[in-house]
C-alpha atoms as a PDB file:
ATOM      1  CA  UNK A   1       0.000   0.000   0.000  1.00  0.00           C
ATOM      2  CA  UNK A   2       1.377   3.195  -0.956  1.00  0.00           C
ATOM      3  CA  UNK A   3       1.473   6.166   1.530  1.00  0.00           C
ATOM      4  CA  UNK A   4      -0.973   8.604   1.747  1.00  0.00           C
ATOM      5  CA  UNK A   5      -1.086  12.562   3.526  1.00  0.00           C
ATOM      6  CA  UNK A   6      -4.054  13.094   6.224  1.00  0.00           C
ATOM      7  CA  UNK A   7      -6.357  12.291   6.927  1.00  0.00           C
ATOM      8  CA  UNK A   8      -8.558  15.322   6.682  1.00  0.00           C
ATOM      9  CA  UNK A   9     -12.132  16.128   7.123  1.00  0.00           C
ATOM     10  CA  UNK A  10     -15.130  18.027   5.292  1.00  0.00           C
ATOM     11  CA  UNK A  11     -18.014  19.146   7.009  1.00  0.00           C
ATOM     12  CA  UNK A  12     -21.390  18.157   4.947  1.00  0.00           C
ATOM     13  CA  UNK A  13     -24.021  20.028   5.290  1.00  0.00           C
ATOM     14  CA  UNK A  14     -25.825  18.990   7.762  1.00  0.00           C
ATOM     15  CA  UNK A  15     -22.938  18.829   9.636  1.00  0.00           C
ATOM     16  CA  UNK A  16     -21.577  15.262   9.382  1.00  0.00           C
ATOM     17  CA  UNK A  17     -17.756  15.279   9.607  1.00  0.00           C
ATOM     18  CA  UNK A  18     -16.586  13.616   5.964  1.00  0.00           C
ATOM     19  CA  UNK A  19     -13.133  12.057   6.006  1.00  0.00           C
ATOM     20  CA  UNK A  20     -10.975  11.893   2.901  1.00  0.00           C
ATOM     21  CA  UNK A  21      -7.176  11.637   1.893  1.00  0.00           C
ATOM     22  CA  UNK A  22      -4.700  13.083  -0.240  1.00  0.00           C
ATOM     23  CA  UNK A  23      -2.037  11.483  -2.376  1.00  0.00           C
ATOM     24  CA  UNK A  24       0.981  12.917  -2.165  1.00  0.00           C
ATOM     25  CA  UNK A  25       2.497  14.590  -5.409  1.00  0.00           C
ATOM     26  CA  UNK A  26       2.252  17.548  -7.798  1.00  0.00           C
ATOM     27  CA  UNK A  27      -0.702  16.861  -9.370  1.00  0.00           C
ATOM     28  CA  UNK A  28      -2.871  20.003 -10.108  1.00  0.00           C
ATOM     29  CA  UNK A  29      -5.802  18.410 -11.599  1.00  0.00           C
ATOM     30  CA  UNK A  30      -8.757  17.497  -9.075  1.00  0.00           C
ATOM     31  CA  UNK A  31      -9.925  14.062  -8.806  1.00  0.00           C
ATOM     32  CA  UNK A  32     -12.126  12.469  -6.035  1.00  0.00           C
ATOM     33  CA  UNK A  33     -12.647   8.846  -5.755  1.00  0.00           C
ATOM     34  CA  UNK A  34     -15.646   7.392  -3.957  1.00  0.00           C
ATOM     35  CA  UNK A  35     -15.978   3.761  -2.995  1.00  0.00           C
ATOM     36  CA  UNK A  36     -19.072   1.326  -2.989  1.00  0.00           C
ATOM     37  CA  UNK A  37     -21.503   0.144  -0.586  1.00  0.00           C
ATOM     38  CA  UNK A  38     -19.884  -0.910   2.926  1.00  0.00           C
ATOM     39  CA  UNK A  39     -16.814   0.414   1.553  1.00  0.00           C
ATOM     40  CA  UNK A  40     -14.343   2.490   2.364  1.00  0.00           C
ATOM     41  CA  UNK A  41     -11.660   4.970   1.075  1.00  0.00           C
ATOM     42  CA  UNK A  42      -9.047   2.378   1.067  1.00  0.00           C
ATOM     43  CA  UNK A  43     -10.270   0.082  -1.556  1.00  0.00           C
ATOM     44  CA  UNK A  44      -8.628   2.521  -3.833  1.00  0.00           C
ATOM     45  CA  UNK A  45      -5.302   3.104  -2.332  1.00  0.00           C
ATOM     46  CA  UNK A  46      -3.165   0.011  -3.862  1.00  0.00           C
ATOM     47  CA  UNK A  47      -4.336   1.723  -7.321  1.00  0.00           C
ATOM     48  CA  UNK A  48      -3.642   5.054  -6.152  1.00  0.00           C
ATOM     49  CA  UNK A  49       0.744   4.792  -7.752  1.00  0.00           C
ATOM     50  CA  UNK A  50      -1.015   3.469 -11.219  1.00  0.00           C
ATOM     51  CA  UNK A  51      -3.206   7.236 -11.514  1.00  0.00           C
ATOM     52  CA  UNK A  52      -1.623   9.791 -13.586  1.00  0.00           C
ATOM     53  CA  UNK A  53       0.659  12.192 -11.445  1.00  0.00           C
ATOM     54  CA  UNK A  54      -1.012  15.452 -13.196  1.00  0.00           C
ATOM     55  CA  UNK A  55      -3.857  14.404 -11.205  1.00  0.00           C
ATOM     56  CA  UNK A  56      -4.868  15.590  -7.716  1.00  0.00           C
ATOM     57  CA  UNK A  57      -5.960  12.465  -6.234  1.00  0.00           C
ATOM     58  CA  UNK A  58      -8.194  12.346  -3.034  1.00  0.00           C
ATOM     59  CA  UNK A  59     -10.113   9.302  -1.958  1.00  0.00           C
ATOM     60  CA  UNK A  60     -13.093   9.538   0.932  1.00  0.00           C
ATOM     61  CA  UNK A  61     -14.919   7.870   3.162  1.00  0.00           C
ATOM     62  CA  UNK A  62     -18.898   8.684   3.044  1.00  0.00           C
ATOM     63  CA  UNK A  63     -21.379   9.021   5.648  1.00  0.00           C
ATOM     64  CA  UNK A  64     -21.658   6.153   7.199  1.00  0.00           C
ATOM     65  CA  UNK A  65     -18.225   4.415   5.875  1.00  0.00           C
ATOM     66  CA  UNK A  66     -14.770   4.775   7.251  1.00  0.00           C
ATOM     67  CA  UNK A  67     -13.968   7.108   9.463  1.00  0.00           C
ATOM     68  CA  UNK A  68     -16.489   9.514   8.690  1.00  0.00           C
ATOM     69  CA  UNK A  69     -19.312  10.326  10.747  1.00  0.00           C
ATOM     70  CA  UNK A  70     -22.919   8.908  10.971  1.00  0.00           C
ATOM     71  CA  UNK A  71     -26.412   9.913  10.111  1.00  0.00           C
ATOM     72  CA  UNK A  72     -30.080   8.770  11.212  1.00  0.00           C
ATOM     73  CA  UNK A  73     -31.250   7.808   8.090  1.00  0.00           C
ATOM     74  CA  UNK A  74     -29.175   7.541   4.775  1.00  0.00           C
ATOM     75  CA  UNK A  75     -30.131   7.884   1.158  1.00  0.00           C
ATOM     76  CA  UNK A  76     -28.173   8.908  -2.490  1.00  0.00           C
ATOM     77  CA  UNK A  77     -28.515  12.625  -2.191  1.00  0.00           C
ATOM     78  CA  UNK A  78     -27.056  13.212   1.512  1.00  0.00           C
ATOM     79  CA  UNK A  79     -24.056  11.176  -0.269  1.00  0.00           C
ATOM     80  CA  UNK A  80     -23.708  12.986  -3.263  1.00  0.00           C
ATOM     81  CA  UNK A  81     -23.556  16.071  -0.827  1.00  0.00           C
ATOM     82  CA  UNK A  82     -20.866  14.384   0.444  1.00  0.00           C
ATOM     83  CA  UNK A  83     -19.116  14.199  -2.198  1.00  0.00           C
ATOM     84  CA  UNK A  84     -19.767  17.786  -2.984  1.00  0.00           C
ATOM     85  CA  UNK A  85     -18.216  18.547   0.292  1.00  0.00           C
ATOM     86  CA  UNK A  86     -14.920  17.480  -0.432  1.00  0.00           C
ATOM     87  CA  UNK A  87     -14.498  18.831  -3.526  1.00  0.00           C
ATOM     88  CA  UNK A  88     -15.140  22.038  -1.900  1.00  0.00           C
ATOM     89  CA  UNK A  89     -12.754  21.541   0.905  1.00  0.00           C
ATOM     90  CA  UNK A  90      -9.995  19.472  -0.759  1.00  0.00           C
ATOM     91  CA  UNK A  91     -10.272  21.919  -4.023  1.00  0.00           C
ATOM     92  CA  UNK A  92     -12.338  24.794  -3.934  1.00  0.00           C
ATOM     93  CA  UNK A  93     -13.332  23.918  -7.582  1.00  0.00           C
ATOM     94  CA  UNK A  94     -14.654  21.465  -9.944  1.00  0.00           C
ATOM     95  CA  UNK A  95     -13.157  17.759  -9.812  1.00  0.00           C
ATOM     96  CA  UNK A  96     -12.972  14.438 -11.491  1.00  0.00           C
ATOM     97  CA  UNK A  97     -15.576  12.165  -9.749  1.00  0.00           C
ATOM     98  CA  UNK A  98     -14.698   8.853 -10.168  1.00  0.00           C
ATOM     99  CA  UNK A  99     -17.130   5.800  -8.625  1.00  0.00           C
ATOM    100  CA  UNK A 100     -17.226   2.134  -8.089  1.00  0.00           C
ATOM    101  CA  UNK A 101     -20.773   0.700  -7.878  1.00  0.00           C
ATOM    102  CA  UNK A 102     -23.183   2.456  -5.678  1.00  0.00           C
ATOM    103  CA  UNK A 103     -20.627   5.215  -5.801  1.00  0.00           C
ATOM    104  CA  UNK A 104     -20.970   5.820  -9.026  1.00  0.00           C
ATOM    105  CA  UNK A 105     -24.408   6.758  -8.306  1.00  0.00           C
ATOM    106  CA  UNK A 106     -23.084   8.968  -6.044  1.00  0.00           C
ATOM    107  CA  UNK A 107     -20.902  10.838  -7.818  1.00  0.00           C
ATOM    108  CA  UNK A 108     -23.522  11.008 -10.672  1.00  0.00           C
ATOM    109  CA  UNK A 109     -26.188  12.428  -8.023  1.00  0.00           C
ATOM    110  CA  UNK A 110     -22.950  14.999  -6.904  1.00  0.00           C
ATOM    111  CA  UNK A 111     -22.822  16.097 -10.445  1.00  0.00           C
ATOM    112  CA  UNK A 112     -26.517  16.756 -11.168  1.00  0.00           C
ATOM    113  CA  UNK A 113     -27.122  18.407  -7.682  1.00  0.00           C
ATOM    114  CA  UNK A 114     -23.954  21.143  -8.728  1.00  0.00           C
ATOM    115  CA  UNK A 115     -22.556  20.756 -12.182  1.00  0.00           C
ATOM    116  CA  UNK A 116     -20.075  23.289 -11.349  1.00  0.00           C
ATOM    117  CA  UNK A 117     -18.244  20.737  -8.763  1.00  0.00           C
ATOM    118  CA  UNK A 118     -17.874  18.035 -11.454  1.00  0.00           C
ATOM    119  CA  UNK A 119     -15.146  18.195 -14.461  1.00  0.00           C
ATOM    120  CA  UNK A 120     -16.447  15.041 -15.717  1.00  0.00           C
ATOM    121  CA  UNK A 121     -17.455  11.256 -13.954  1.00  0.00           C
ATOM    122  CA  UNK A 122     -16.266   8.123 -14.447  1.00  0.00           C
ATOM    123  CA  UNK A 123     -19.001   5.039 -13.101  1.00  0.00           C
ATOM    124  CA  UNK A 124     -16.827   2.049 -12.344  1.00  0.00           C
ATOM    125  CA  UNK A 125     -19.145  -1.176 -12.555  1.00  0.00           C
ATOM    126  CA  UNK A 126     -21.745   0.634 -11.312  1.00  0.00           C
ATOM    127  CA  UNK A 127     -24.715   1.496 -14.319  1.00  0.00           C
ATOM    128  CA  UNK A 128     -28.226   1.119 -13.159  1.00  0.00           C
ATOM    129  CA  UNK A 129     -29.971  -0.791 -15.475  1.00  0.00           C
ATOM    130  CA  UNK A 130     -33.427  -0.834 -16.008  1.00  0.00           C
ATOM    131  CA  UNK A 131     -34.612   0.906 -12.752  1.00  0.00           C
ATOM    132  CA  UNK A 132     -32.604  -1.416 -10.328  1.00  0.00           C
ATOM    133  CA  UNK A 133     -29.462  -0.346  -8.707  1.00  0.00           C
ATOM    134  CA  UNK A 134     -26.714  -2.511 -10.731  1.00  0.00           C
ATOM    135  CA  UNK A 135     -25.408  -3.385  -7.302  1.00  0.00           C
ATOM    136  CA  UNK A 136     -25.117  -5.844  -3.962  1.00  0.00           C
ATOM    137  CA  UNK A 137     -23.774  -5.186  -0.660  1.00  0.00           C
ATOM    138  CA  UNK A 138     -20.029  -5.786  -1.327  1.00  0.00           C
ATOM    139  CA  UNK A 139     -20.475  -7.437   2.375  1.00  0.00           C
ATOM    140  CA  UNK A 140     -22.533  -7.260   5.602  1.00  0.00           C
ATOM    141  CA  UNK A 141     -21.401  -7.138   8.841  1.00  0.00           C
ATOM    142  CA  UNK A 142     -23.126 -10.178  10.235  1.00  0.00           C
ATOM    143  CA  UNK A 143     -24.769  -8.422  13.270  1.00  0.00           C
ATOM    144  CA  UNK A 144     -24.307  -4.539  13.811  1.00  0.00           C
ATOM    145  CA  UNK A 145     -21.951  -5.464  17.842  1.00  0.00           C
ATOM    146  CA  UNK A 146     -20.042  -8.412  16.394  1.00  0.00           C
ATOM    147  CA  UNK A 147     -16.756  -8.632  18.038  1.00  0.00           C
ATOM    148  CA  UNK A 148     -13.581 -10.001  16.806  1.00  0.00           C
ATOM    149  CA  UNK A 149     -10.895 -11.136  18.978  1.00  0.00           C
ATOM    150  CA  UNK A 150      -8.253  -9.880  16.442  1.00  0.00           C
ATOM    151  CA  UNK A 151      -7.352  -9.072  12.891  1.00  0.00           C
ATOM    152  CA  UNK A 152      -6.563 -12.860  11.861  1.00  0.00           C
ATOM    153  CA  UNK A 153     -10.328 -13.064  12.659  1.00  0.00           C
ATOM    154  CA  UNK A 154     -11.360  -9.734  11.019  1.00  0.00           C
ATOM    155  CA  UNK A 155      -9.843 -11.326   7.690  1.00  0.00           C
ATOM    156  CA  UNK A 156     -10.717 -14.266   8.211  1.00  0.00           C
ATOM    157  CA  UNK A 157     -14.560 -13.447   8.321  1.00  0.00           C
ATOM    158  CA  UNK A 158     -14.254 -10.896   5.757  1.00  0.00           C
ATOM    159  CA  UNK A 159     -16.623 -11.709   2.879  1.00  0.00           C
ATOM    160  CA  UNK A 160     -17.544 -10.316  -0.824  1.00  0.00           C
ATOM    161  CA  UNK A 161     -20.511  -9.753  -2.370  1.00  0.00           C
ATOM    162  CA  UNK A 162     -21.189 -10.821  -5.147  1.00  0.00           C
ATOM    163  CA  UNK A 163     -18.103 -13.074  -4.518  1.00  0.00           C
ATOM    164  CA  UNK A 164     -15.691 -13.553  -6.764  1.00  0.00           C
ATOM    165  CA  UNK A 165     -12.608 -16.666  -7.666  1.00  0.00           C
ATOM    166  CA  UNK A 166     -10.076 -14.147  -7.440  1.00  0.00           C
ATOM    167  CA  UNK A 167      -8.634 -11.757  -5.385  1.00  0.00           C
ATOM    168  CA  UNK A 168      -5.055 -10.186  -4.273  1.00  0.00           C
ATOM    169  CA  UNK A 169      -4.628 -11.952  -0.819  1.00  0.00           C
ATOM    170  CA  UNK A 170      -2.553  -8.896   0.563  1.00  0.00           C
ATOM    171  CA  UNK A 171      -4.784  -6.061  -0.673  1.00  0.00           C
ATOM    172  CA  UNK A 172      -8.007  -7.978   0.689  1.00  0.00           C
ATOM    173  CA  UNK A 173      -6.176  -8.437   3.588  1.00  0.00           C
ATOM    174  CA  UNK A 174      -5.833  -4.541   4.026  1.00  0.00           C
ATOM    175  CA  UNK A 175      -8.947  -3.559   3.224  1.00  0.00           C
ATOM    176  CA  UNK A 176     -10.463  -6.113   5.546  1.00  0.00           C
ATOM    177  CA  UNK A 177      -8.504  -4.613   8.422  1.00  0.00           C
ATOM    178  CA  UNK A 178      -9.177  -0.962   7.342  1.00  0.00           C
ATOM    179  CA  UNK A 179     -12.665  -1.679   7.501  1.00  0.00           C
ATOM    180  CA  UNK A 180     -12.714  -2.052  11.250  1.00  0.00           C
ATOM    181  CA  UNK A 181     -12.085  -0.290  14.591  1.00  0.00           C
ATOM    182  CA  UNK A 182     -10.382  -1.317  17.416  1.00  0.00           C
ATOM    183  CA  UNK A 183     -13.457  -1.337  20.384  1.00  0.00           C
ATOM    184  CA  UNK A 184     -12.922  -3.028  24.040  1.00  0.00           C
ATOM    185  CA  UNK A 185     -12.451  -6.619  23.626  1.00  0.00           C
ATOM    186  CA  UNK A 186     -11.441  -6.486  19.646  1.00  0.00           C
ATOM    187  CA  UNK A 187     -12.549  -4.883  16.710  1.00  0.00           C
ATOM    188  CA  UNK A 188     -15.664  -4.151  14.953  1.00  0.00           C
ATOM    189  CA  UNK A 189     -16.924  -3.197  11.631  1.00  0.00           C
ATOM    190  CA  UNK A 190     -16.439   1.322  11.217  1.00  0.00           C
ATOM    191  CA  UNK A 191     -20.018   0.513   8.516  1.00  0.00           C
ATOM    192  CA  UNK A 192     -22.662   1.799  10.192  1.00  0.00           C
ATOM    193  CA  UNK A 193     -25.506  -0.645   9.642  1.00  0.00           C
ATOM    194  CA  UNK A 194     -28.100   1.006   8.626  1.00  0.00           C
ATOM    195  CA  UNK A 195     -26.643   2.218   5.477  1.00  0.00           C
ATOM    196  CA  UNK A 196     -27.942  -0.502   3.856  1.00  0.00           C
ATOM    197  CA  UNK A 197     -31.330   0.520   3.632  1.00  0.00           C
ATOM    198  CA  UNK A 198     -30.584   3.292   1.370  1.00  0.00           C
ATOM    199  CA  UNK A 199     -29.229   0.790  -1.196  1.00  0.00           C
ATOM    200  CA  UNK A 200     -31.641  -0.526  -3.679  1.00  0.00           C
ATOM    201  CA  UNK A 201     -34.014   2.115  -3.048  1.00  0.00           C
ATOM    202  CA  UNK A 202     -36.511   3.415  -6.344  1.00  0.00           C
ATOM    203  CA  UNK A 203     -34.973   6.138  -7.533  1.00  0.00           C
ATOM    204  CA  UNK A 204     -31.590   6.048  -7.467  1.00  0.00           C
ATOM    205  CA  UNK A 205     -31.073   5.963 -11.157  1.00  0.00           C
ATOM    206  CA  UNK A 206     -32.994   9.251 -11.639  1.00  0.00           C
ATOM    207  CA  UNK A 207     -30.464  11.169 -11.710  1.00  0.00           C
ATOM    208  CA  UNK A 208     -28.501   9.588 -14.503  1.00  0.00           C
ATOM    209  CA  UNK A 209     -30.675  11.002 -17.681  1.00  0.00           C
ATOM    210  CA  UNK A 210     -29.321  14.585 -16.299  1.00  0.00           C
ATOM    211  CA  UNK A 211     -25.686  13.833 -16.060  1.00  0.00           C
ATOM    212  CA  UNK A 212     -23.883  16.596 -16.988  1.00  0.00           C
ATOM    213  CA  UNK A 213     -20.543  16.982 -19.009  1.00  0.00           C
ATOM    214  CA  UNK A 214     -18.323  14.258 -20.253  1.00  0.00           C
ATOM    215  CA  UNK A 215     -18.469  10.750 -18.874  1.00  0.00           C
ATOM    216  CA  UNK A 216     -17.473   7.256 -18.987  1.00  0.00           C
ATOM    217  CA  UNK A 217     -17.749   3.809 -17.986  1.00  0.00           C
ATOM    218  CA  UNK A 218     -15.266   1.223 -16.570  1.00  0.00           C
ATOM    219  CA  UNK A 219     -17.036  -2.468 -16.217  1.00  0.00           C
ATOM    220  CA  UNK A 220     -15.376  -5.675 -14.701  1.00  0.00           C
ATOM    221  CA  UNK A 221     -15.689  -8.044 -18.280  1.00  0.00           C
ATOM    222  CA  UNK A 222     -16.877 -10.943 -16.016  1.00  0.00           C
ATOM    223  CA  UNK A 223     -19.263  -8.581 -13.710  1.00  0.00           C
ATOM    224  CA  UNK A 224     -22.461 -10.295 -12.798  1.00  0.00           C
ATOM    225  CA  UNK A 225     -24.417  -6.778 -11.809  1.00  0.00           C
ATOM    226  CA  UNK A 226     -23.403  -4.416 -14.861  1.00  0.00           C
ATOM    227  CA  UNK A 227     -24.075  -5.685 -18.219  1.00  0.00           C
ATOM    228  CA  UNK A 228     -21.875  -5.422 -21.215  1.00  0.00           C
ATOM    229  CA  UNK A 229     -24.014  -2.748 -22.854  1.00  0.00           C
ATOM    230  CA  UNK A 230     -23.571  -0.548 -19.481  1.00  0.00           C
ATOM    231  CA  UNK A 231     -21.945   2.106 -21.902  1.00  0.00           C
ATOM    232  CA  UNK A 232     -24.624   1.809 -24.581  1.00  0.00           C
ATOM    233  CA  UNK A 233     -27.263   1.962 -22.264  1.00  0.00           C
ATOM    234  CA  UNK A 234     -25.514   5.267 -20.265  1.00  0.00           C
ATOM    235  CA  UNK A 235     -26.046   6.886 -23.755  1.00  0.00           C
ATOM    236  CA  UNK A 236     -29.748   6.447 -24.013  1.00  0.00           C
ATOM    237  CA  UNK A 237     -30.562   7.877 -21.612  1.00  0.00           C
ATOM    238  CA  UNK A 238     -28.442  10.626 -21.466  1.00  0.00           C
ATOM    239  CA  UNK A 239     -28.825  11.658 -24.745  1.00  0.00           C
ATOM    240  CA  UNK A 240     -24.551  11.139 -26.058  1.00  0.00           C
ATOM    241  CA  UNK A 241     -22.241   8.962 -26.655  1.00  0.00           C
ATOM    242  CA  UNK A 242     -20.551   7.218 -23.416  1.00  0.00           C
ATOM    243  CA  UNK A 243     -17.426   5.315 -23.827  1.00  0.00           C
ATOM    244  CA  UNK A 244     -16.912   2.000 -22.097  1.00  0.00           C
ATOM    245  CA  UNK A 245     -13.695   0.125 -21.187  1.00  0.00           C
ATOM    246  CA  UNK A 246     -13.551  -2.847 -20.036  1.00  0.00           C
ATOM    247  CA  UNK A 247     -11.404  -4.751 -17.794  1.00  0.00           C
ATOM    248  CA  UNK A 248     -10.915  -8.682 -19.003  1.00  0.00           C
ATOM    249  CA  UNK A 249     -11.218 -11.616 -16.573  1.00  0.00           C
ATOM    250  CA  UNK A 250     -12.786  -8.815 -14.000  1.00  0.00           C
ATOM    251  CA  UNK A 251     -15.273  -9.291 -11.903  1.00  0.00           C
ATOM    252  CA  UNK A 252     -17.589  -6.628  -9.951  1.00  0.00           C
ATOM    253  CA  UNK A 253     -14.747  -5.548  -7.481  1.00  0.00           C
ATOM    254  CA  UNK A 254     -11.971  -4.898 -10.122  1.00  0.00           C
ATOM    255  CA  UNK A 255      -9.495  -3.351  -7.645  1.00  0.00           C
ATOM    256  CA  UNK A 256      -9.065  -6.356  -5.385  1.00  0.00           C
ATOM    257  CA  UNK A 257      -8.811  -8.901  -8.337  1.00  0.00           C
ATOM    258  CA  UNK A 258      -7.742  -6.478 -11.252  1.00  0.00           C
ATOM    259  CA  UNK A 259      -6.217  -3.699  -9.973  1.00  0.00           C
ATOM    260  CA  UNK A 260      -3.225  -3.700 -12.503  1.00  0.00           C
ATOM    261  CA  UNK A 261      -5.909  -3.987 -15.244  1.00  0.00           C
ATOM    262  CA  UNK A 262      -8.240  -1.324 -13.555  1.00  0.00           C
ATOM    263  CA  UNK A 263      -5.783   1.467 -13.295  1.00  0.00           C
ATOM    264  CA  UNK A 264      -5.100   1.142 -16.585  1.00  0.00           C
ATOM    265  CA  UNK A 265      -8.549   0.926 -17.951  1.00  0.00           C
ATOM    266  CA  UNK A 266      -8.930   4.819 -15.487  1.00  0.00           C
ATOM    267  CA  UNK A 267      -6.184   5.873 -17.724  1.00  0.00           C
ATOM    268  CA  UNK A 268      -8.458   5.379 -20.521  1.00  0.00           C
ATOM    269  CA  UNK A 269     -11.138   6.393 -19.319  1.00  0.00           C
ATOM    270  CA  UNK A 270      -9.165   9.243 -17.732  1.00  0.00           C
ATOM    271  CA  UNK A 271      -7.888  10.456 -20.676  1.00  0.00           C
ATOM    272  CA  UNK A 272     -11.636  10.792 -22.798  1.00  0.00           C
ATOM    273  CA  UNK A 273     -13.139  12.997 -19.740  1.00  0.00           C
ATOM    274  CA  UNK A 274      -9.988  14.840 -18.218  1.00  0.00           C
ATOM    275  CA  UNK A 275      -7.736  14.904 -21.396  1.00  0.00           C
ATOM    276  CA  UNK A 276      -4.366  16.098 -21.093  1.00  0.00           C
ATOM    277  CA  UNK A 277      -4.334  19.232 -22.353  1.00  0.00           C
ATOM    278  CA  UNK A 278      -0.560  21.108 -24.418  1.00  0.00           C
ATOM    279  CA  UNK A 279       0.634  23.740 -22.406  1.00  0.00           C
ATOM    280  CA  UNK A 280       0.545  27.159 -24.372  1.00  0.00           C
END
């Protein structure tokens, strides 16, 4: 895992402290990345060497996730805001918003709610077909007080869902232990249960038609929630061509079991919404 600066915090609006990191480097152009259900901001961090170094990279946690704070009741928009907070507070101007499943809702809903904030969106395996949420709890926490004894444990009952054949032992390893905090007795899951009654909610593809500026889409080849016509369909409803890359041999979490793959398939993908632009 490569090192990161922070952490730092964002204030949503309704007052919910929002963690997020920087990576270190000279990059001047904005980019947020926002994780999945149950999630948290370091899913992306093993990928975070692989992004190019004009970039401004920041990765976050949302409400609910990580180490950011909590809320009574969750749902898409309160997210998106979110999002919208840390742009604000990590850039003070519009950023690359870059999402993996339900988070690419999110960052969709965050572009919508304040076009200005977004430079352009990536949705990584994340396209709502249909009217359903192209998406599954990447894992519950089997009751919301469950106690582990120690991290050997905490891996060891770490799950995936959808699950998936493959997976980098030592980056699920990682993620499994940043997705807990240490409590009296062990650890426990930082996920705050109840987010997962916002997921799979009607409605939370609304947003998509009005998707503002350029986009694209990133798709696991062998993803069973995102279909291969995730770009085409993108496109009809928003009215313009989307571009799609995807990732062979990938499943739905393409950064554990893919990540060499995935970063190179952002590049891509990268490069159509944020190109590179000569110097004058």
């Amino acid at each position: 895992m490569t090192a990161v600066l922070g952490p730092a915090t964002a204030t949503a609006a309704d007052g919910v402290p929002i963690a997020y990191r920087r990576r270190p480097g000279p990059g001047t152009v904005p980019l947020v990345l926002v994780h999945g259900t149950s999630a948290h901001a370091g899913w992306w961090e093993h990928l975070l060497p692989a992004l190019p170094e004009r970039f401004a990279v920041v990765s976050m946690d949302l409400a609910g996730h990580g180490d950011s704070g909590r809320r009574a009741v969750y749902d898409l928009d309160s997210w998106s805001g979110d999002v919208l907070a840390v742009v604000r507070e990590a850039f003070g101007g519009p950023a690359v918003l870059v999402g993996h499943s339900v988070g690419g809702l999110v960052v969709a809903g965050a572009a919508v709610l304040d076009p200005a904030a977004s430079a352009g969106t990536v949705l990584v395996d994340s396209i709502v077909v249909d009217g359903s949420p192209a998406e599954a709890p990447e894992w519950r926490p089997p009751r919301a007080t469950r106690i582990f004894a120690d991290l050997d444990e905490v891996a060891a009952r770490f799950r995936l869902t959808p699950p998936q054949p493959e997976a980098d032992p030592g980056v699920l390893r990682a993620i499994a232990e940043g997705s807990v905090r240490p409590v009296p007795g062990g650890y426990a899951w930082k996920v705050d249960p109840l987010i997962f009654g916002a997921v799979g909610r009607p409605g939370m593809c609304t947003r998509l038609p009005d998707l503002p500026g350029p986009v694209a889409v990133v798709r696991g080849e062998l993803s069973v929630l995102v279909p291969p016509s995730a770009g085409a369909d993108l496109a009809a409803l928003t009215g313009r061509p989307v571009p799609q890359f995807d990732v062979p041999g990938a499943h739905h979490h393409l950064m554990i079991d893919h990540p060499v793959e995935l970063a190179a398939a952002l590049r891509e993908a990268l490069a159509v919404v944020a190109p590179d632009r000569p110097r004058s």
